[in-house]
C-alpha atoms as a PDB file:
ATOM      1  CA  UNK A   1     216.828  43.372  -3.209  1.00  0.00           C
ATOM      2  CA  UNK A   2     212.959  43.065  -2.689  1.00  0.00           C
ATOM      3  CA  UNK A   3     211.024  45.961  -2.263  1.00  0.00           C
ATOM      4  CA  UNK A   4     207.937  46.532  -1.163  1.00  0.00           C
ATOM      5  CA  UNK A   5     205.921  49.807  -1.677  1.00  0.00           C
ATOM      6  CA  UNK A   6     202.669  50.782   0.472  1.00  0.00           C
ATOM      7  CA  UNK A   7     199.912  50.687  -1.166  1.00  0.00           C
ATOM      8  CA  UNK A   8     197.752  54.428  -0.849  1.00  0.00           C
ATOM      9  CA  UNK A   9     194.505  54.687   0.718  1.00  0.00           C
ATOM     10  CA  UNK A  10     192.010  57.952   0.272  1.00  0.00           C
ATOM     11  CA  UNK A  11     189.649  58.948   2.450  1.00  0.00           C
ATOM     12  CA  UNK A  12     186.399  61.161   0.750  1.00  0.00           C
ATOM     13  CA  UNK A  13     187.140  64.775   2.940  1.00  0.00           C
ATOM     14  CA  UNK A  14     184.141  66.524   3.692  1.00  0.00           C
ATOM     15  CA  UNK A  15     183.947  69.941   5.131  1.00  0.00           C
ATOM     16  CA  UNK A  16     183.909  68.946   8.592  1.00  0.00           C
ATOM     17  CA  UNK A  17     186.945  66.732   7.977  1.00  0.00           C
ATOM     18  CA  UNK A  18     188.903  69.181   6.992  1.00  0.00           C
ATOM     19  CA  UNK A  19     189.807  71.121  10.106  1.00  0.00           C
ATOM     20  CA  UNK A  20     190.742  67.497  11.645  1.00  0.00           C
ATOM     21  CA  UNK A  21     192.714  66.636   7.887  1.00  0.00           C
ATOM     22  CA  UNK A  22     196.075  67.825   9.423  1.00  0.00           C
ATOM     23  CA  UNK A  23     196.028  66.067  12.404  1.00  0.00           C
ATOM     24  CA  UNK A  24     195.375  62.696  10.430  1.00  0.00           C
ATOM     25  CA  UNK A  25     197.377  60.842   8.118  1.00  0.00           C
ATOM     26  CA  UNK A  26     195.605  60.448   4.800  1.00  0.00           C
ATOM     27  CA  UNK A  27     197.363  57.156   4.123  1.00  0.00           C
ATOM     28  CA  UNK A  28     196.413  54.680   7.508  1.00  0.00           C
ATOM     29  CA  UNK A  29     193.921  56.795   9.452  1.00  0.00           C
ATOM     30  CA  UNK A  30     195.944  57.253  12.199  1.00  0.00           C
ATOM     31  CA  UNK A  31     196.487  60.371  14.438  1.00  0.00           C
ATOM     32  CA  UNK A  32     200.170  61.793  12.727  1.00  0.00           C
ATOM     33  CA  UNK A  33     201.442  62.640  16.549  1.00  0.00           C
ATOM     34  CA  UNK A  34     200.339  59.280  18.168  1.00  0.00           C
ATOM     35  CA  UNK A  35     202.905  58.406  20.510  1.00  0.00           C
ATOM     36  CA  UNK A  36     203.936  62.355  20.775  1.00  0.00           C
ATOM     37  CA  UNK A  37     207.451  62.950  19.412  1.00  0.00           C
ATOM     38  CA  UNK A  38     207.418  62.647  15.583  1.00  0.00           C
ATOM     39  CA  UNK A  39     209.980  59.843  14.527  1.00  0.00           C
ATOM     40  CA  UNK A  40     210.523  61.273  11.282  1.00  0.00           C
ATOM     41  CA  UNK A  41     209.576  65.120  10.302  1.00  0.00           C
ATOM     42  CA  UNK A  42     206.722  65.425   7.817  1.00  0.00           C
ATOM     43  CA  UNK A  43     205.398  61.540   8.150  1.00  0.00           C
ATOM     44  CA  UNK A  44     202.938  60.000  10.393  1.00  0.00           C
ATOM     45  CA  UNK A  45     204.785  57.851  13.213  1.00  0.00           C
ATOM     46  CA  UNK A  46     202.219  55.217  12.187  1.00  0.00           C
ATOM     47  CA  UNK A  47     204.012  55.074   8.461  1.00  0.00           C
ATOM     48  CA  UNK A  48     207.692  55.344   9.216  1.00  0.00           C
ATOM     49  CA  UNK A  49     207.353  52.371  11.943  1.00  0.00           C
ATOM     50  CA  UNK A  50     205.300  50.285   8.788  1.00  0.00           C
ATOM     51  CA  UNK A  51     207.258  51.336   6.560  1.00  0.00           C
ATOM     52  CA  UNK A  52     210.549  50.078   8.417  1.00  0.00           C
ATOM     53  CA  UNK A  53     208.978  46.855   9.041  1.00  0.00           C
ATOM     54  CA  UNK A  54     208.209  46.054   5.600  1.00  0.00           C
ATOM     55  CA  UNK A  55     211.864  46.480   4.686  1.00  0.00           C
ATOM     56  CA  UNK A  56     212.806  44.521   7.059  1.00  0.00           C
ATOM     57  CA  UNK A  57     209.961  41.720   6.211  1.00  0.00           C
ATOM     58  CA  UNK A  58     211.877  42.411   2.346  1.00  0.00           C
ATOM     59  CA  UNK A  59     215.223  41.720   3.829  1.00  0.00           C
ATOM     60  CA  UNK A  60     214.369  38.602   5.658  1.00  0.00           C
ATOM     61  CA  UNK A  61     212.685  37.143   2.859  1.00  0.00           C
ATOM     62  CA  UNK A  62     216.000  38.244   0.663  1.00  0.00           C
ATOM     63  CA  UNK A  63     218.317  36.349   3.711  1.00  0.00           C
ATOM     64  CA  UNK A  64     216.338  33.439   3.274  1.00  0.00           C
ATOM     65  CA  UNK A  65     215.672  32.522  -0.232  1.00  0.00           C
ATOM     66  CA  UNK A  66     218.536  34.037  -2.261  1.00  0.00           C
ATOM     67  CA  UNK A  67     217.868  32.322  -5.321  1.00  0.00           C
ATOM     68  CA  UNK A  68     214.532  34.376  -5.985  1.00  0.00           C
ATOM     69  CA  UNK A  69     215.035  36.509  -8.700  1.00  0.00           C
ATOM     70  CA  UNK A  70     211.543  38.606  -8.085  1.00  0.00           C
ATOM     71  CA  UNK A  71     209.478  39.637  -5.072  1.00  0.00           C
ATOM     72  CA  UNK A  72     206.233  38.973  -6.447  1.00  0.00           C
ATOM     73  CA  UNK A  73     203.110  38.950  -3.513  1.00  0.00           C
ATOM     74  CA  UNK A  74     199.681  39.734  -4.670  1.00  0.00           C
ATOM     75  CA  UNK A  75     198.347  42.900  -4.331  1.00  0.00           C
ATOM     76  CA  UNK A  76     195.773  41.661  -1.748  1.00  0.00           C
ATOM     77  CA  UNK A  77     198.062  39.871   0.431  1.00  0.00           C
ATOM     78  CA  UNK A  78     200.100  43.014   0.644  1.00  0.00           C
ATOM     79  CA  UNK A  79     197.226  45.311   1.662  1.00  0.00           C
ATOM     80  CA  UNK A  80     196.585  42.559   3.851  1.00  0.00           C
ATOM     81  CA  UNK A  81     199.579  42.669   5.269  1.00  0.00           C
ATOM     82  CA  UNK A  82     199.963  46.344   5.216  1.00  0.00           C
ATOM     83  CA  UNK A  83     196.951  46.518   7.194  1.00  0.00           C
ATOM     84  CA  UNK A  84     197.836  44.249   9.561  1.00  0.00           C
ATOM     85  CA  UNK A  85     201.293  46.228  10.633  1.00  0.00           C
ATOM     86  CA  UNK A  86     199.184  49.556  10.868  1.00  0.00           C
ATOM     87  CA  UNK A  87     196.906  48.194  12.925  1.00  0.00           C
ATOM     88  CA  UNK A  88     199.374  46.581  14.988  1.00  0.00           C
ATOM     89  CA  UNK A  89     201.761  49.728  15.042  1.00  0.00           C
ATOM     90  CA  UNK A  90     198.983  51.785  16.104  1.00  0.00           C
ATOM     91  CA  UNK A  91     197.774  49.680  19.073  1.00  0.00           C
ATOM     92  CA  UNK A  92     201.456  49.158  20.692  1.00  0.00           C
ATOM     93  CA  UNK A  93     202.352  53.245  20.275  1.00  0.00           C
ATOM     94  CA  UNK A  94     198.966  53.868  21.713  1.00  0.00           C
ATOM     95  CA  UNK A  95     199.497  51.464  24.487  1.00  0.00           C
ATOM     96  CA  UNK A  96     202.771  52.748  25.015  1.00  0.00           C
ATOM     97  CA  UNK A  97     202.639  55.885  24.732  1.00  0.00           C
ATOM     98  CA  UNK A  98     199.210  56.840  26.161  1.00  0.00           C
ATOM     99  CA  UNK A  99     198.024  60.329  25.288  1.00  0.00           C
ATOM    100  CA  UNK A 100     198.925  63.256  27.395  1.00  0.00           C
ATOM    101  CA  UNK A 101     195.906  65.359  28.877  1.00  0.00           C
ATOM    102  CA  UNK A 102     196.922  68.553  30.655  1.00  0.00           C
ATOM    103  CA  UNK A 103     200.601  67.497  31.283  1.00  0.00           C
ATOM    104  CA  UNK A 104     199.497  64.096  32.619  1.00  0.00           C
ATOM    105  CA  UNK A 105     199.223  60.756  31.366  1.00  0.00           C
ATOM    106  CA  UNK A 106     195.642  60.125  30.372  1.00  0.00           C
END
């Protein structure tokens, strides 16, 4: 089976970022409790839903061409691609599941 594993990103902290630093995830940027319930304790909903996707992106590609022995992809394209599904997962749970101000819907 092809696997595919996310490639880390690091942000530089600075003082002021720290207070904020547990309310973001230090891999994609994101806001850990965007779209309010958390899908998976201790991850950012952000990263499970990516991270589920590029399984099944793994298994499709698997379905398809059984015959490859490897799941070689550049490095690039899968940043690229790993990019692409945060900023896409971000973007439908924010427009989703809009932020909550006060008890009400923002």
């Amino acid at each position: 089976m092809l696997t595919f594993h996310p490639i880390p990103t690091f942000r530089m902290e600075t003082k002021r970022a720290t207070s904020s630093a547990e309310k973001i995830c230090p891999r994609c940027q994101q806001e850990k409790s965007l779209g309010g319930k958390r899908l998976k304790p201790g991850e950012c909903n952000v990263c499970v839903v990516v991270q589920g996707a590029m399984e099944a992106y793994g298994e499709v590609l698997v379905k398809h061409f059984p015959e490859a022995k490897y799941g070689d992809q550049s490095p690039l394209t899968t940043f690229a691609l790993l990019n692409a599904l945060e900023n896409a997962a971000a973007e439908w749970i924010s427009n989703n599941f809009p932020k909550k101000k006060h008890g009400k819907a923002a």
